[in-house]
N, C-alpha and C. Protein backbone atom coordinates (compact mmCIF):
# COMPACT_ATOMS: atom_id res chain seq x y z
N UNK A 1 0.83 -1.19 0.00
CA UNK A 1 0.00 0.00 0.00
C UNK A 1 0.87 1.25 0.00
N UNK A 2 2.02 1.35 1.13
CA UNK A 2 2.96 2.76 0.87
C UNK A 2 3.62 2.78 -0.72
N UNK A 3 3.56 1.36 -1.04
CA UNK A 3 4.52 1.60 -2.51
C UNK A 3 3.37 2.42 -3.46
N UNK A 4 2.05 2.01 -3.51
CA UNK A 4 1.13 2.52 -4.57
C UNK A 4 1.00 4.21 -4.03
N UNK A 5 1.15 3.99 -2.69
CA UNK A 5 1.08 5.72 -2.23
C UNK A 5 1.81 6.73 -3.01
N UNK A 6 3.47 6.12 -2.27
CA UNK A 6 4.64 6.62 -2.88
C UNK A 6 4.24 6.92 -4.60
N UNK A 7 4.03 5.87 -5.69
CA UNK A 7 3.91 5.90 -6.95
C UNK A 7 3.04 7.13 -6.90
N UNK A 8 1.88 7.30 -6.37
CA UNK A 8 0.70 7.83 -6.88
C UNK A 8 1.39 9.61 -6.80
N UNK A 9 2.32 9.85 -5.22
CA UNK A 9 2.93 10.94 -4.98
C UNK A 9 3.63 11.52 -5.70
N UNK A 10 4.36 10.35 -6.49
CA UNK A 10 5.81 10.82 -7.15
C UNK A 10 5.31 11.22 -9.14
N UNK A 11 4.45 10.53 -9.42
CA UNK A 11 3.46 11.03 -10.27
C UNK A 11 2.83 12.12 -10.02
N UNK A 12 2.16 12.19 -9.20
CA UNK A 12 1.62 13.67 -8.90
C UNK A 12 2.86 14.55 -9.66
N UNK A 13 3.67 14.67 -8.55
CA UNK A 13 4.74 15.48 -8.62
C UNK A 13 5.63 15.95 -9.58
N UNK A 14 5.38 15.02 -10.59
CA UNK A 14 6.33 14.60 -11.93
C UNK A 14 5.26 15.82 -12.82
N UNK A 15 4.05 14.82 -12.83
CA UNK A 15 3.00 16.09 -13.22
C UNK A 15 2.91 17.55 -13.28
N UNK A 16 3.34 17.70 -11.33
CA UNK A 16 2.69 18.90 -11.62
C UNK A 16 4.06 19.64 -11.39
N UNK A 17 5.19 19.31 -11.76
CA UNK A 17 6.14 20.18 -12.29
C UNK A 17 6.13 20.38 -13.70
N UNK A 18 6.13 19.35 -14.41
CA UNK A 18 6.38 19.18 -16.03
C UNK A 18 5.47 20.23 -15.96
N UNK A 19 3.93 20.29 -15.84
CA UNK A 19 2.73 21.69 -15.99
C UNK A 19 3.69 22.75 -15.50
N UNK A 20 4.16 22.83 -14.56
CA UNK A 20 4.62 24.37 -14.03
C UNK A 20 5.57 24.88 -15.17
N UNK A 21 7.06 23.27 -15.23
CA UNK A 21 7.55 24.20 -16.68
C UNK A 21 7.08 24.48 -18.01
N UNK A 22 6.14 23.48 -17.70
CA UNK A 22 5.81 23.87 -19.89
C UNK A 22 5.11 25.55 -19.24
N UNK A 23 4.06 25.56 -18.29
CA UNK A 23 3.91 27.11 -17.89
C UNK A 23 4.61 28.28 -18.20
N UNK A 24 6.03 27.85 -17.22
CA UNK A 24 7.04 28.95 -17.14
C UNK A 24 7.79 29.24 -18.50
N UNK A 25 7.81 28.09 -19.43
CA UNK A 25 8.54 28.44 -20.90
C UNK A 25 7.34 28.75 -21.64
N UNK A 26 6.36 28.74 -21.87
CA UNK A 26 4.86 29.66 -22.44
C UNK A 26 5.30 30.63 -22.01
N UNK A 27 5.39 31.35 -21.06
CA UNK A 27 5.80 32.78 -20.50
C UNK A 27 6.72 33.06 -20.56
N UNK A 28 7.61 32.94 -20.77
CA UNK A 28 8.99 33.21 -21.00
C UNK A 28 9.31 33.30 -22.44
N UNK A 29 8.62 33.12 -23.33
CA UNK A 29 8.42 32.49 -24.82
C UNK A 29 7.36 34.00 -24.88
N UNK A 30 6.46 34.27 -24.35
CA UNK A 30 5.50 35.33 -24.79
C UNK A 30 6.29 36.72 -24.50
N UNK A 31 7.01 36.73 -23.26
CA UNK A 31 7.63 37.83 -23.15
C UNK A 31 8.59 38.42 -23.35
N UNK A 32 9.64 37.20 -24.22
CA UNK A 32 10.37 37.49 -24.93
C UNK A 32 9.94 38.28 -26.60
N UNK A 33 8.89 37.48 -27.01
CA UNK A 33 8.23 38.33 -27.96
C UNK A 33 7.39 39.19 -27.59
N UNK A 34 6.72 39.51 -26.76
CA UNK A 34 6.61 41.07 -26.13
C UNK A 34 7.88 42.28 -26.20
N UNK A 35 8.96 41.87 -26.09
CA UNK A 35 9.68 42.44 -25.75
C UNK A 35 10.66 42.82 -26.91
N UNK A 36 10.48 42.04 -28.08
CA UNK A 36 10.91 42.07 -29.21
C UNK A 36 10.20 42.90 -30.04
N UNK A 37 9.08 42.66 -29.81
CA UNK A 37 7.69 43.78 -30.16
C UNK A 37 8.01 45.32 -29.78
N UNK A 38 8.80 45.26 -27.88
CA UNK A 38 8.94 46.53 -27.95
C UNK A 38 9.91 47.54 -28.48
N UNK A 39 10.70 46.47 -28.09
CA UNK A 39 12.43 46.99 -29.01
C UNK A 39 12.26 47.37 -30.64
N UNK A 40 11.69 46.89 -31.26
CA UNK A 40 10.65 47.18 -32.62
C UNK A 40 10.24 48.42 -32.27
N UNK A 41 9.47 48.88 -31.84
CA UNK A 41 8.25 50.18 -31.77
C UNK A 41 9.70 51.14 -31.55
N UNK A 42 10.06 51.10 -30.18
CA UNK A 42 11.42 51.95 -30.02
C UNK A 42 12.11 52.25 -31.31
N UNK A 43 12.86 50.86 -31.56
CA UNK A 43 13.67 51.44 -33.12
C UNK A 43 13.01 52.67 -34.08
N UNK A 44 11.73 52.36 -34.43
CA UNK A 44 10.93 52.69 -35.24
C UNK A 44 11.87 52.83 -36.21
N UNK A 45 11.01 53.65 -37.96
CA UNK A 45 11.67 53.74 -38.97
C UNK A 45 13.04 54.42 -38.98
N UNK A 46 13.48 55.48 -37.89
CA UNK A 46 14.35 56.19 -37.78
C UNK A 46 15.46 55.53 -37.63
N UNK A 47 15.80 53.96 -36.83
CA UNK A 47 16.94 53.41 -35.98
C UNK A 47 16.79 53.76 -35.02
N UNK A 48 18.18 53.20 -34.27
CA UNK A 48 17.66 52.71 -32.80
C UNK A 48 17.52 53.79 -31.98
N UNK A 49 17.01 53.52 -30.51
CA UNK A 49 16.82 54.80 -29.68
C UNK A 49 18.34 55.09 -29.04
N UNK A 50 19.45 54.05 -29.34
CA UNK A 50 20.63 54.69 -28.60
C UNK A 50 21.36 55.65 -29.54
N UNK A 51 20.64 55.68 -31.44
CA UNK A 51 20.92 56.32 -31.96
C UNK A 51 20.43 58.15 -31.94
N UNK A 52 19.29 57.50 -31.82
CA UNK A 52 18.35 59.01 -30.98
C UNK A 52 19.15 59.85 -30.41
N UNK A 53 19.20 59.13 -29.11
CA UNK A 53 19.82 60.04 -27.82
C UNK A 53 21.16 60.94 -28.42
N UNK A 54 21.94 60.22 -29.17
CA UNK A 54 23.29 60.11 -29.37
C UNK A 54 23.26 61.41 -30.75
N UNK A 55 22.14 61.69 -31.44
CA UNK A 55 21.56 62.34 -32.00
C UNK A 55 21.02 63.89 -31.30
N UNK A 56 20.26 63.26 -30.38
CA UNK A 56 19.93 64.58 -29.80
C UNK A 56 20.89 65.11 -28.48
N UNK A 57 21.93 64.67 -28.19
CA UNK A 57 23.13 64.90 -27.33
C UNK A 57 23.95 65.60 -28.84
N UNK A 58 24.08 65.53 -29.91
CA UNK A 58 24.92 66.07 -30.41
C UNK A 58 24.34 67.38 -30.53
N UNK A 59 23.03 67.63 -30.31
CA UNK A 59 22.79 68.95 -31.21
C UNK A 59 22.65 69.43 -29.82
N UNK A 60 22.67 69.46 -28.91
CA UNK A 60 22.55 70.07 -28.07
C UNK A 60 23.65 70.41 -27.24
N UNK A 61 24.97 69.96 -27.65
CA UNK A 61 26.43 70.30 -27.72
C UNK A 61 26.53 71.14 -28.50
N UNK A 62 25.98 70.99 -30.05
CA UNK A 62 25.82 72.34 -31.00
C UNK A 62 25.35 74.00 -30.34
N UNK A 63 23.90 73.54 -29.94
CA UNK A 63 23.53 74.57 -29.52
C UNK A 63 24.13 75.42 -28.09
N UNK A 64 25.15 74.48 -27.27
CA UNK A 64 25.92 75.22 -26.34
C UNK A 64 26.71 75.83 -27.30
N UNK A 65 27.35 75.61 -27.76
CA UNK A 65 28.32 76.05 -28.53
C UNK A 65 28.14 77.84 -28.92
N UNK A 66 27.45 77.26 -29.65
CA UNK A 66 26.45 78.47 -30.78
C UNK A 66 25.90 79.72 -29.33
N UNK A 67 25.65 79.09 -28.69
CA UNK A 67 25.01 79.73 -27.32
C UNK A 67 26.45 80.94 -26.54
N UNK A 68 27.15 79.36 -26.74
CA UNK A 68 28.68 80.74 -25.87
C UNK A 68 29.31 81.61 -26.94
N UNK A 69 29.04 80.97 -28.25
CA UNK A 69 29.89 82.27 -29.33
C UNK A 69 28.88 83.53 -29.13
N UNK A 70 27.60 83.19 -29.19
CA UNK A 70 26.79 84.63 -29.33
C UNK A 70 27.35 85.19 -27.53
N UNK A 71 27.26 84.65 -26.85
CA UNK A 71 27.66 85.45 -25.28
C UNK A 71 28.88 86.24 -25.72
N UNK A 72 29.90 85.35 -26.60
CA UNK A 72 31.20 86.12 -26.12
C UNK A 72 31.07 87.46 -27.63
N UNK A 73 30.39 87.40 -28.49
CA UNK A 73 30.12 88.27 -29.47
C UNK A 73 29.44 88.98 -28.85
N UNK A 74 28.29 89.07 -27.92
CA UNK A 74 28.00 90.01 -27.18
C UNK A 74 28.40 90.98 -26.81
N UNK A 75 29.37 89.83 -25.51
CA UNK A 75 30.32 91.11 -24.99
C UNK A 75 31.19 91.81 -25.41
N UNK A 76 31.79 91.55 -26.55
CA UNK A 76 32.34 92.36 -27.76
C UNK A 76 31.94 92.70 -27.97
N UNK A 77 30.91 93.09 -28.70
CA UNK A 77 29.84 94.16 -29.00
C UNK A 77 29.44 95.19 -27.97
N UNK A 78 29.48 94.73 -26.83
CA UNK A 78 29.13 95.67 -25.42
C UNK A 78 30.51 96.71 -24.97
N UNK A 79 31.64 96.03 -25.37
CA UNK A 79 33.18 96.62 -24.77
C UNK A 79 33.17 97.29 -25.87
N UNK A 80 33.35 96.92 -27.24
CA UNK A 80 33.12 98.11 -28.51
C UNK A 80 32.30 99.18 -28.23
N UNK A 81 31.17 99.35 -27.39
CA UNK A 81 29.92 100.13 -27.07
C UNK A 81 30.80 101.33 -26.01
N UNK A 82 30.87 100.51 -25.21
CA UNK A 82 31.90 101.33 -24.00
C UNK A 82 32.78 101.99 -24.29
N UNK A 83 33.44 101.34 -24.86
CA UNK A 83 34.76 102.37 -25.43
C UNK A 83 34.70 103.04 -26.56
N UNK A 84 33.50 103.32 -27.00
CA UNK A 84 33.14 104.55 -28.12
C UNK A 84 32.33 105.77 -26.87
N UNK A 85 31.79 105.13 -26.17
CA UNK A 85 31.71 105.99 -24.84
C UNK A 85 32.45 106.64 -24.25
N UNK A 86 33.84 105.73 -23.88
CA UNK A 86 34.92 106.45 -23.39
C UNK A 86 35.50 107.54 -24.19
N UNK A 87 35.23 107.27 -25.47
CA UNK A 87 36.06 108.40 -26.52
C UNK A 87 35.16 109.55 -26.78
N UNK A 88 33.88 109.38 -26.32
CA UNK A 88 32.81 110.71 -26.84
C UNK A 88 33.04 111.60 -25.27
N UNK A 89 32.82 110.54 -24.16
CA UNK A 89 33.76 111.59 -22.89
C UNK A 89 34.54 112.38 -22.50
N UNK A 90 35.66 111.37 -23.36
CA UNK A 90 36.89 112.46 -23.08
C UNK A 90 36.55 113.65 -24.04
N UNK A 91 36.32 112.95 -25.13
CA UNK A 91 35.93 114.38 -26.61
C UNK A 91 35.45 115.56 -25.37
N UNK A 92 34.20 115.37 -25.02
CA UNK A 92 33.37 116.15 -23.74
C UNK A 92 33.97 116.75 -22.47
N UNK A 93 35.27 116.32 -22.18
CA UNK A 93 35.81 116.53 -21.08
C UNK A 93 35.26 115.52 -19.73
N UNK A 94 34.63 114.49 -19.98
CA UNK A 94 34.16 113.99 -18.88
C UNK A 94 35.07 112.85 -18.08
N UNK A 95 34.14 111.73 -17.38
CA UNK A 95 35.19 110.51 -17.38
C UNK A 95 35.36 109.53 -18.27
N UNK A 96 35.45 108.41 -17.53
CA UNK A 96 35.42 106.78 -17.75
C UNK A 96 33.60 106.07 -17.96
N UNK A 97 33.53 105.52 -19.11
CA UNK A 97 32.55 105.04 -19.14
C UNK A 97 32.82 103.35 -17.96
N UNK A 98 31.98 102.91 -16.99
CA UNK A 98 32.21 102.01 -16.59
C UNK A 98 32.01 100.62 -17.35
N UNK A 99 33.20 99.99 -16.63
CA UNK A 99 33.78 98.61 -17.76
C UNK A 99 32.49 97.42 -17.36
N UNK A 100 32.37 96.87 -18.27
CA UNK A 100 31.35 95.07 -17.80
C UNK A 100 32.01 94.67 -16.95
N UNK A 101 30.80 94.27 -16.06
CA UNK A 101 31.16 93.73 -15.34
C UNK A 101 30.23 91.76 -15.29
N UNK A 102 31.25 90.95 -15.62
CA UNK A 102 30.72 89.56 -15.86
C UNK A 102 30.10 88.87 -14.93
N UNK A 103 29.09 88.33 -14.43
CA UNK A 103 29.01 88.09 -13.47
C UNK A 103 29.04 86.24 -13.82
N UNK A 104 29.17 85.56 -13.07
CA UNK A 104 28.73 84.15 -13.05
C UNK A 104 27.60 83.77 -13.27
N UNK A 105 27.40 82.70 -13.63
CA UNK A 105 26.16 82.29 -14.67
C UNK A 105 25.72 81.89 -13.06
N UNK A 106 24.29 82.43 -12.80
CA UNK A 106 23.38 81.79 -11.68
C UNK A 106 24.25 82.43 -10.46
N UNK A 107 25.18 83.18 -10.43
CA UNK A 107 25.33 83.83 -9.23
C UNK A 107 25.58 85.58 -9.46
N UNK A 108 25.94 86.10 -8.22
CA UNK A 108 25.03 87.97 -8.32
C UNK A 108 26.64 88.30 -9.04
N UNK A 109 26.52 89.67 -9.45
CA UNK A 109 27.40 90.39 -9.88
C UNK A 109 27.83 91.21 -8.96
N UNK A 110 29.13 91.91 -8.72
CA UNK A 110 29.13 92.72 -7.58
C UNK A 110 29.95 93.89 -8.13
């Protein structure tokens, strides 16, 4: 009688693992193509999204760029300003037009 027990247990068991893995590889099998699905949508027609980023990191290195030439053409333009000031002063007899003063980006000027 324990032997037919034992059999009947160890069947069970045989059972209801083999079910759990064929389970776990169904799912593992769906979400791998889920996931292939998503990597798809990402790519889209353009290529990949690490191309994206790598894309939109360049232009936005561009646009610093472009950003500090116009600052420093600025202030050339501002010291050219001043010192046509300084020269209509003295013309006038007056003083010193006062020089720029730069301050740090996000902190006060003094």
């Amino acid at each position: 009688m324990a032997g037919v027990i034992g059999a009947a247990i160890g069947y069970g068991y045989y059972k209801l693992t083999g079910d759990i893995d064929a389970r776990n590889e169904a799912r593992t099998q769906e979400l791998m193509r889920k996931l292939d699905e998503f990597e798809a949508e990402l790519a889209g027609p353009e290529g990949s999204i690490a191309r994206r980023f790598e894309e939109i990191e360049q232009r936005q290195y561009e646009r610093a760029i472009m950003i500090e030439d116009l600052k420093e053409n600025l202030a050339q333009q501002m010291q050219g300003l001043l010192e046509k000031i300084d020269e209509v002063e003295r013309v006038r007899g007056g003083g010193k037009a006062k020089e720029i003063v730069r301050c740090p980006e996000g902190g006060e000027c003094k």
